[in-house]
N, C-alpha and C. Protein backbone atom coordinates (compact mmCIF):
# COMPACT_ATOMS: atom_id res chain seq x y z
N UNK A 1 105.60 17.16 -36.21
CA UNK A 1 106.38 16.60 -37.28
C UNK A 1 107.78 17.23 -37.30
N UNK A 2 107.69 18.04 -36.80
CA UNK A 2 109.01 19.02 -36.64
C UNK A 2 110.11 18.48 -36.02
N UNK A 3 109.38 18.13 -34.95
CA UNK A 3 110.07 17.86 -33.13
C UNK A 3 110.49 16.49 -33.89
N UNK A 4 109.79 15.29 -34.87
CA UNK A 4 110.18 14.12 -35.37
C UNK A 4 111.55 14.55 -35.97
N UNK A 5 111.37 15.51 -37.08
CA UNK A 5 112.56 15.49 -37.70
C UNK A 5 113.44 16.01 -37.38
N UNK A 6 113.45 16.93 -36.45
CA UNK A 6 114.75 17.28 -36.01
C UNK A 6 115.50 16.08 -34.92
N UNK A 7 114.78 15.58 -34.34
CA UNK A 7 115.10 14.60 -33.90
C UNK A 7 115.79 13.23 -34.67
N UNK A 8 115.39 13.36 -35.90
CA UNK A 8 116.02 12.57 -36.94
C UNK A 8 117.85 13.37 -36.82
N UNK A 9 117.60 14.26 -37.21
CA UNK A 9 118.89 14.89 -37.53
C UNK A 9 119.85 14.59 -36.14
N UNK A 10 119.50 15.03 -35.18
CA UNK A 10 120.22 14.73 -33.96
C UNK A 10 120.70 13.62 -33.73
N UNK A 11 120.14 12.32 -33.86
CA UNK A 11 120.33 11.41 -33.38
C UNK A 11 121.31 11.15 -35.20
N UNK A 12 121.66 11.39 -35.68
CA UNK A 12 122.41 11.47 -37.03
C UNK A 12 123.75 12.37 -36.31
N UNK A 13 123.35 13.10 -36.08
CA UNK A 13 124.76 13.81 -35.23
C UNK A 13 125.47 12.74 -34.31
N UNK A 14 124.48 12.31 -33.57
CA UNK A 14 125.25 11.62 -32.57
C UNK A 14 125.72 10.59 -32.87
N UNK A 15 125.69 9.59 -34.09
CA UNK A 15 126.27 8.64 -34.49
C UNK A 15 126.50 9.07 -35.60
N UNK A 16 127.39 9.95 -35.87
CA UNK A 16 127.70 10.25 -37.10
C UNK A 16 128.77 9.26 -37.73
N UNK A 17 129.73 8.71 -37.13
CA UNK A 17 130.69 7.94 -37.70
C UNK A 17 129.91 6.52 -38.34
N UNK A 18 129.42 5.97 -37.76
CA UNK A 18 128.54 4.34 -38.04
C UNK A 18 127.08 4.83 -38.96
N UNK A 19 126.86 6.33 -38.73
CA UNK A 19 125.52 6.84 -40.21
C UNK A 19 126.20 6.69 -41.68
N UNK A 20 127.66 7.53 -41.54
CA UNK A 20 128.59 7.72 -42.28
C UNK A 20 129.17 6.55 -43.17
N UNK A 21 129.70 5.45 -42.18
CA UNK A 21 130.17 4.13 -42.83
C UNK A 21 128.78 3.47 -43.62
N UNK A 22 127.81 3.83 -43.09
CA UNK A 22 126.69 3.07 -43.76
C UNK A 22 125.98 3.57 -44.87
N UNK A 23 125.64 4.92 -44.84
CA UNK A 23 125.13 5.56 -45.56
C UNK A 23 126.01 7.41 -46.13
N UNK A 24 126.58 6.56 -47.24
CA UNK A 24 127.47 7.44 -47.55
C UNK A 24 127.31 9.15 -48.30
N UNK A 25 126.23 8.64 -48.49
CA UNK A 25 125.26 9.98 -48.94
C UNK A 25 124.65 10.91 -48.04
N UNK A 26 124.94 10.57 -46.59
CA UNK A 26 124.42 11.31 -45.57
C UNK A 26 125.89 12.11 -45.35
N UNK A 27 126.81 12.34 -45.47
CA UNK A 27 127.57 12.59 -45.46
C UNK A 27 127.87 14.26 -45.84
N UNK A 28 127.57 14.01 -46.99
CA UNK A 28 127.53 15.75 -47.68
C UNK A 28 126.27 16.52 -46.64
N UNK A 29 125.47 15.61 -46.00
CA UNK A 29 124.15 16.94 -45.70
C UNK A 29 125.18 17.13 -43.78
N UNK A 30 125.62 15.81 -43.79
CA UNK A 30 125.72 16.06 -42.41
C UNK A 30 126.96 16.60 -42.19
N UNK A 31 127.80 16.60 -42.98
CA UNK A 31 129.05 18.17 -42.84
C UNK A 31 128.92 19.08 -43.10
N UNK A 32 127.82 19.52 -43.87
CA UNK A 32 127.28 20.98 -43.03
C UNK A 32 126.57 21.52 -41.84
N UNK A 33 126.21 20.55 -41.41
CA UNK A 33 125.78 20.46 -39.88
C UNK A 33 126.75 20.40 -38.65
N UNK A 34 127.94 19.64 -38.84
CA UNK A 34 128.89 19.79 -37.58
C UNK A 34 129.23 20.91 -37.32
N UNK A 35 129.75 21.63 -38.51
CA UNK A 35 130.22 22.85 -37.81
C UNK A 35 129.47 23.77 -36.57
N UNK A 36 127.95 23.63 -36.66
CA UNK A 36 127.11 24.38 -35.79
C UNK A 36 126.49 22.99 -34.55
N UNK A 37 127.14 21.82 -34.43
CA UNK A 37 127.09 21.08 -33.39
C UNK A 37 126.88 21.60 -32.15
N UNK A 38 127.79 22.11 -31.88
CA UNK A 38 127.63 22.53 -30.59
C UNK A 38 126.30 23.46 -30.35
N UNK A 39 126.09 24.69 -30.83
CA UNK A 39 124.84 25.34 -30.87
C UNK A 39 123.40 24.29 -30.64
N UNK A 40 123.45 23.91 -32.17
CA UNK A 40 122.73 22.65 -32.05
C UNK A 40 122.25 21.64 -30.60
N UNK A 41 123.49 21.47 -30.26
CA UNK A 41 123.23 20.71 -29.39
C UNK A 41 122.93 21.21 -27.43
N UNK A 42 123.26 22.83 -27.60
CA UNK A 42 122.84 23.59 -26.42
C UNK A 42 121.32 23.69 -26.38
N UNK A 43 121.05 23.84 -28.07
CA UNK A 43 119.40 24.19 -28.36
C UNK A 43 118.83 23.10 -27.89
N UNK A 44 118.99 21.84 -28.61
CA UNK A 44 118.00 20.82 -28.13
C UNK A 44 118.22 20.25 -26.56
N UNK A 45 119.70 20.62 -26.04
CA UNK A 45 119.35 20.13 -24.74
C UNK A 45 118.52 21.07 -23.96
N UNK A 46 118.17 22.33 -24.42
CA UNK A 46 117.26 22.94 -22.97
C UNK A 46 115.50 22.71 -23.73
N UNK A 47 115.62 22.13 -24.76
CA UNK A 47 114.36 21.76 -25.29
C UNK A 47 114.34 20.46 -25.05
N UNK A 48 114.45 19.55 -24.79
CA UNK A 48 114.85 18.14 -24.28
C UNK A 48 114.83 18.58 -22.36
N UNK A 49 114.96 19.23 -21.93
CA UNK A 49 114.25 19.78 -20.44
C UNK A 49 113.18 20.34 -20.27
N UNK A 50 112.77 21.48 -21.52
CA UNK A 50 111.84 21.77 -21.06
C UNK A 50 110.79 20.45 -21.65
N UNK A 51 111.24 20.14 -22.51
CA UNK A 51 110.06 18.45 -23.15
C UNK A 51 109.49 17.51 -21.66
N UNK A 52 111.11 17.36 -20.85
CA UNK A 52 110.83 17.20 -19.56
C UNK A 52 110.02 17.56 -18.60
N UNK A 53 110.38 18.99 -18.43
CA UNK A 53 109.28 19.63 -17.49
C UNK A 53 107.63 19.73 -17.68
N UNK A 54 107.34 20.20 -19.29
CA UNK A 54 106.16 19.78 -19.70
C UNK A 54 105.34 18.43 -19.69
N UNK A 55 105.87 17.19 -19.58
CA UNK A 55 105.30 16.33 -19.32
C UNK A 55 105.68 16.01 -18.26
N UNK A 56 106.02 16.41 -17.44
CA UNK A 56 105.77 15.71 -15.67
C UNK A 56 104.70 16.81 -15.30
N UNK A 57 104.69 18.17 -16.18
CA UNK A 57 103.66 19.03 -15.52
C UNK A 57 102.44 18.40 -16.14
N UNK A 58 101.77 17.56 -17.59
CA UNK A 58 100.52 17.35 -18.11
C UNK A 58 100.95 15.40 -17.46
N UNK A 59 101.58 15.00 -16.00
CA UNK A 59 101.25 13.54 -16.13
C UNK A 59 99.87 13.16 -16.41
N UNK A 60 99.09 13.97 -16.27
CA UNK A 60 97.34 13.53 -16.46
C UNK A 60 97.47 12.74 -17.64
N UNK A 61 97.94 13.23 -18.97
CA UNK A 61 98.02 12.00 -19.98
C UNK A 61 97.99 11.24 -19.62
N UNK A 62 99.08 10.50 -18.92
CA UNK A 62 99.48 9.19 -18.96
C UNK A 62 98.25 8.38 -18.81
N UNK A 63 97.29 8.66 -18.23
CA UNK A 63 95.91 7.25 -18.11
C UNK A 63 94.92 7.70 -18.80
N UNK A 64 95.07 8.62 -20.07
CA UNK A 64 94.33 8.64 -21.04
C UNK A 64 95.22 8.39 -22.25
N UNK A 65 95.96 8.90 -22.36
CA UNK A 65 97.28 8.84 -23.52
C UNK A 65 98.41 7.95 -23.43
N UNK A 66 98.59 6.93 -22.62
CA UNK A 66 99.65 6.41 -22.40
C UNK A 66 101.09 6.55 -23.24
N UNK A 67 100.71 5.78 -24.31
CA UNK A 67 101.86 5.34 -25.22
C UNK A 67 102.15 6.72 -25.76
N UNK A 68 101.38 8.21 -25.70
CA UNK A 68 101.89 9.33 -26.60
C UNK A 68 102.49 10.09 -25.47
N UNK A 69 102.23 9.63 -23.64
CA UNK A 69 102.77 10.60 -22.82
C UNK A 69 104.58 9.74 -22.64
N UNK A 70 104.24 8.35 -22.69
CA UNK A 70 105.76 7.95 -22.71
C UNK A 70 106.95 8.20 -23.68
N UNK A 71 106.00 8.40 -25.02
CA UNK A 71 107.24 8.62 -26.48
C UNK A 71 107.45 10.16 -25.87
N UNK A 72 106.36 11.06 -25.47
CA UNK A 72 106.74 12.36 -25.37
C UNK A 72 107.82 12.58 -24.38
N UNK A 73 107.86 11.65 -22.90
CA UNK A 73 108.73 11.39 -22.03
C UNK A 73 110.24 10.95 -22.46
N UNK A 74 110.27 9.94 -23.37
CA UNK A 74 111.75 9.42 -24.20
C UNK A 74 111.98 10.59 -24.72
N UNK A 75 111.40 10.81 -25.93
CA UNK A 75 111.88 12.05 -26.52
C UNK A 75 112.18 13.04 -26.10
N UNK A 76 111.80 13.38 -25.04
CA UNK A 76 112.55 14.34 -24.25
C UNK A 76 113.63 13.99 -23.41
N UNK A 77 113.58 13.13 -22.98
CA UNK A 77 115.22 12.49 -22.20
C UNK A 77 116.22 12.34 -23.26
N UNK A 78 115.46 12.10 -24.16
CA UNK A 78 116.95 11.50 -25.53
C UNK A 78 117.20 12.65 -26.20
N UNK A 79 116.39 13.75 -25.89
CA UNK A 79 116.88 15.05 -26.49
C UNK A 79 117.82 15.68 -25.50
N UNK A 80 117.59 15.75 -24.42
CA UNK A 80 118.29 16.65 -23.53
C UNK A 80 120.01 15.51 -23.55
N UNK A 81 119.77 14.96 -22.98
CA UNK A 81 120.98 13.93 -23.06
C UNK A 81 121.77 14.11 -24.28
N UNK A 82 121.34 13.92 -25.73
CA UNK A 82 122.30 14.19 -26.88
C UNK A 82 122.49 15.21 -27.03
N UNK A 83 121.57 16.73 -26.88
CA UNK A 83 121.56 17.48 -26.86
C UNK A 83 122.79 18.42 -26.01
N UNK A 84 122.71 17.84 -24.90
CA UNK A 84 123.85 18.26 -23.69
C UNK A 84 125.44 18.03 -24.14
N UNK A 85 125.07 16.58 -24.59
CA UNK A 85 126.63 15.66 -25.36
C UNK A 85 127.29 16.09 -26.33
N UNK A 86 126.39 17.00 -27.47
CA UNK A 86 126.70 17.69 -28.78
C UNK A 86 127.19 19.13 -28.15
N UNK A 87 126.52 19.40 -27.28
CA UNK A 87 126.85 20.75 -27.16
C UNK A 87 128.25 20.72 -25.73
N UNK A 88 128.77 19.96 -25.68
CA UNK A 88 129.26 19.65 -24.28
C UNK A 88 130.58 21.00 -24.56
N UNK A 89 131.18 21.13 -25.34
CA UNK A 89 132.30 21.71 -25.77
C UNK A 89 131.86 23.60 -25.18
N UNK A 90 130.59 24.09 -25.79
CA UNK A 90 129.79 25.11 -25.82
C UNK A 90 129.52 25.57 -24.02
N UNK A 91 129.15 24.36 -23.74
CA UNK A 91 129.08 24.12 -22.30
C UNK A 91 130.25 24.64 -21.36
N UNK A 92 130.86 23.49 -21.37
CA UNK A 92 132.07 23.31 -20.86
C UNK A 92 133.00 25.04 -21.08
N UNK A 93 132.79 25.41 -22.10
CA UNK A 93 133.84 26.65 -22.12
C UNK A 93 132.97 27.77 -21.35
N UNK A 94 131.99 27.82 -21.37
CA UNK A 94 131.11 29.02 -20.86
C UNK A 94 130.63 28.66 -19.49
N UNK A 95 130.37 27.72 -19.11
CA UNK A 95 129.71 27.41 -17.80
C UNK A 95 130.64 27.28 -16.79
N UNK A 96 131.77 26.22 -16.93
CA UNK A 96 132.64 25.86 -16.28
C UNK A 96 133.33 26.92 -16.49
N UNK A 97 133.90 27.60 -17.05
CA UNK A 97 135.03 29.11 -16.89
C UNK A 97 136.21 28.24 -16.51
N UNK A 98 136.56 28.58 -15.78
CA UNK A 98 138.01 28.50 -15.46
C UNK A 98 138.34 27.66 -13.94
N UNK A 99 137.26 27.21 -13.72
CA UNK A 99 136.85 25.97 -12.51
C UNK A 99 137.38 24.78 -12.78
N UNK A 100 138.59 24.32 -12.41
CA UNK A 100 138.92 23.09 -12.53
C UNK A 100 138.14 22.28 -12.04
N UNK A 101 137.72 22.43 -11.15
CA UNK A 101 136.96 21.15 -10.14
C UNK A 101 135.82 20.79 -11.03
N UNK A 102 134.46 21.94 -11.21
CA UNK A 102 133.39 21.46 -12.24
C UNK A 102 133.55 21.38 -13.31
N UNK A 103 135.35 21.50 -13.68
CA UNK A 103 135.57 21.02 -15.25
C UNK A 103 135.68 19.70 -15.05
N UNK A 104 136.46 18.67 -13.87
CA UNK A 104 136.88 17.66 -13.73
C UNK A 104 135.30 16.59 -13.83
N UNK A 105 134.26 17.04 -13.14
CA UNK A 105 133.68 16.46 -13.11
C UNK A 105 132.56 16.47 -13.87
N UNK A 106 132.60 17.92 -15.05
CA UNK A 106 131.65 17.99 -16.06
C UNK A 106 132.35 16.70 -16.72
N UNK A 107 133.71 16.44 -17.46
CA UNK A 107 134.17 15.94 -17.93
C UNK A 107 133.87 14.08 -17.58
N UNK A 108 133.63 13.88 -16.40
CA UNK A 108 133.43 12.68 -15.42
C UNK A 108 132.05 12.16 -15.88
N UNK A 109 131.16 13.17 -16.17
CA UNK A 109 129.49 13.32 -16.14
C UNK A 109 129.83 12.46 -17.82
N UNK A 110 130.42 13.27 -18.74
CA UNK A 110 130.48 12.95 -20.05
C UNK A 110 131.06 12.06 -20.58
N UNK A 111 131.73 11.46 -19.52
CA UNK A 111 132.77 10.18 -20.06
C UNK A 111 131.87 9.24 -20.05
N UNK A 112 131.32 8.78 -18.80
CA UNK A 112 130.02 8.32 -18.97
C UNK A 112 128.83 8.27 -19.65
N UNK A 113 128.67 9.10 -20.34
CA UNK A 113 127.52 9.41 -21.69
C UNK A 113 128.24 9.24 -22.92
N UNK A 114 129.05 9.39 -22.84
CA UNK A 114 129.93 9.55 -24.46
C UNK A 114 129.95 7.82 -24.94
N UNK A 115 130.31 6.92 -23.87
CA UNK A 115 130.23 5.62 -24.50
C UNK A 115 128.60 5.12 -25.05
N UNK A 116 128.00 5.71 -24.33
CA UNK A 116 126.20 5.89 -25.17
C UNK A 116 125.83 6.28 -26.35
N UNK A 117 126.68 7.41 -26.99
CA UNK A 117 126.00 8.15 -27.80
C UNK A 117 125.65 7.82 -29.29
N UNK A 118 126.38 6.44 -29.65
CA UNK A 118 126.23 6.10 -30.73
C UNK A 118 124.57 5.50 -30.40
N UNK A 119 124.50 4.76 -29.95
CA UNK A 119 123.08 3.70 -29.06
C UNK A 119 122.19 4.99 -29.00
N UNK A 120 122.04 5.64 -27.89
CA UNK A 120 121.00 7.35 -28.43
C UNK A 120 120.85 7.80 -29.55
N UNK A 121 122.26 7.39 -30.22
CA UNK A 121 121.38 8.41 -31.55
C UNK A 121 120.61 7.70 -32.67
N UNK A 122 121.19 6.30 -32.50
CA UNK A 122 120.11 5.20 -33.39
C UNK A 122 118.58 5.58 -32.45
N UNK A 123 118.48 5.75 -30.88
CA UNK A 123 117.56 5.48 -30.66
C UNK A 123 116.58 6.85 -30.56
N UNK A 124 117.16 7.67 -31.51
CA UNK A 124 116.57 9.10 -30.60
C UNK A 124 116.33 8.96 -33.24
N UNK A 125 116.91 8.50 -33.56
CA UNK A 125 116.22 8.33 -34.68
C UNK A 125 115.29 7.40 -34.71
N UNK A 126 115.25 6.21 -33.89
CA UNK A 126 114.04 5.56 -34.17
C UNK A 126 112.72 6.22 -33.65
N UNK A 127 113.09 6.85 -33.05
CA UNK A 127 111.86 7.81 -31.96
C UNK A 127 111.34 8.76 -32.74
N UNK A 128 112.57 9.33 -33.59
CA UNK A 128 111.91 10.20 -34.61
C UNK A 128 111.14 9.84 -35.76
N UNK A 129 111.47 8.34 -36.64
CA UNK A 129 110.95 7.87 -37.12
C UNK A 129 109.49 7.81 -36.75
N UNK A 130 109.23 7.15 -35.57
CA UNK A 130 108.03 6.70 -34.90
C UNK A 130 107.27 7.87 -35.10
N UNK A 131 108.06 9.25 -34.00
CA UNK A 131 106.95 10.31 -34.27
C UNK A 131 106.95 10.74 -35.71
N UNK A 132 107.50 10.68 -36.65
CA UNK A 132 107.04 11.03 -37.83
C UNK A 132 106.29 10.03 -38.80
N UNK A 133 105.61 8.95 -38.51
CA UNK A 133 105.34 7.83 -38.59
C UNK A 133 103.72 8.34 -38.01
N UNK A 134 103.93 8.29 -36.58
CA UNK A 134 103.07 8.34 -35.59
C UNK A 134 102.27 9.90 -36.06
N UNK A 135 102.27 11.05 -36.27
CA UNK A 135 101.78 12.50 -36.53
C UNK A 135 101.08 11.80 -37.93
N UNK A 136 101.64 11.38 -38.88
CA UNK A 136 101.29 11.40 -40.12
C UNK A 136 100.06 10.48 -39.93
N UNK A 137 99.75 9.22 -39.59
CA UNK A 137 98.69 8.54 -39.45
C UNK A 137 98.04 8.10 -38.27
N UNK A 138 98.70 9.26 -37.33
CA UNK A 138 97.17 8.53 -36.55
C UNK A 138 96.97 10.02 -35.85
N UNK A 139 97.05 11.17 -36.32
CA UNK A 139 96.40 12.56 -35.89
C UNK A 139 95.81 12.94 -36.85
């Protein structure tokens, strides 16, 4: 239920402008949250890998569990991905250093994701929905 709601929140980060125009009351909770974006978003991207690595290591689910090894599979791609995107700034200053070249093309990697991120974060909240939906009535 955890992994649901934080996943709520994230995917609220990542479309924060179109959460904002719509729901204006999300507003006050979610400007106290940008400031620690980036953090935020280093955390869930190496938890959004390891979500990864753990389910390619248990594929055995999949032909007993199907539908809970695939949400566990999304949810972990849509974590690491927004996760990476929020934190890209955090990234970018510490990893890349002073490397133009893997700055040019961290930057290349993200231009390409950045036109996504509104679409991820509706969809990395519907996912959260689901799993918080999904934990509550049928475990």
């Amino acid at each position: 239920m955890f992994y649901a709601i934080s996943l709520i929140i994230l995917g609220a980060l990542a479309a924060y402008p179109v959460v904002v125009r719509k729901q204006p009351a999300a507003q006050q909770i979610l400007d106290r949250i940008v400031p620690f974006q980036g953090v935020i978003g280093v955390i869930f991207g190496i938890w959004g890998v390891w979500g990864i690595i753990q389910a390619l290591l248990n594929m055995g689910l999949l032909t007993s569990f199907p539908i809970w090894w695939i949400t566990w599979m999304a949810v972990s791609v849509i974590t690491a991905i927004l996760g990476f995107l929020l934190g890209f700034g955090l990234i970018n200053k510490y990893v890349t250093g002073s490397n133009p070249e893997l700055q040019s093309k961290a930057n290349v990697l993200r231009d390409k994701l950045v036109g996504h991120q509104i679409n991820l974060g509706f969809a990395a909240i519907a996912l959260g929905i689901w799993g918080f939906v999904a934990s509550t009535f049928f475990l």
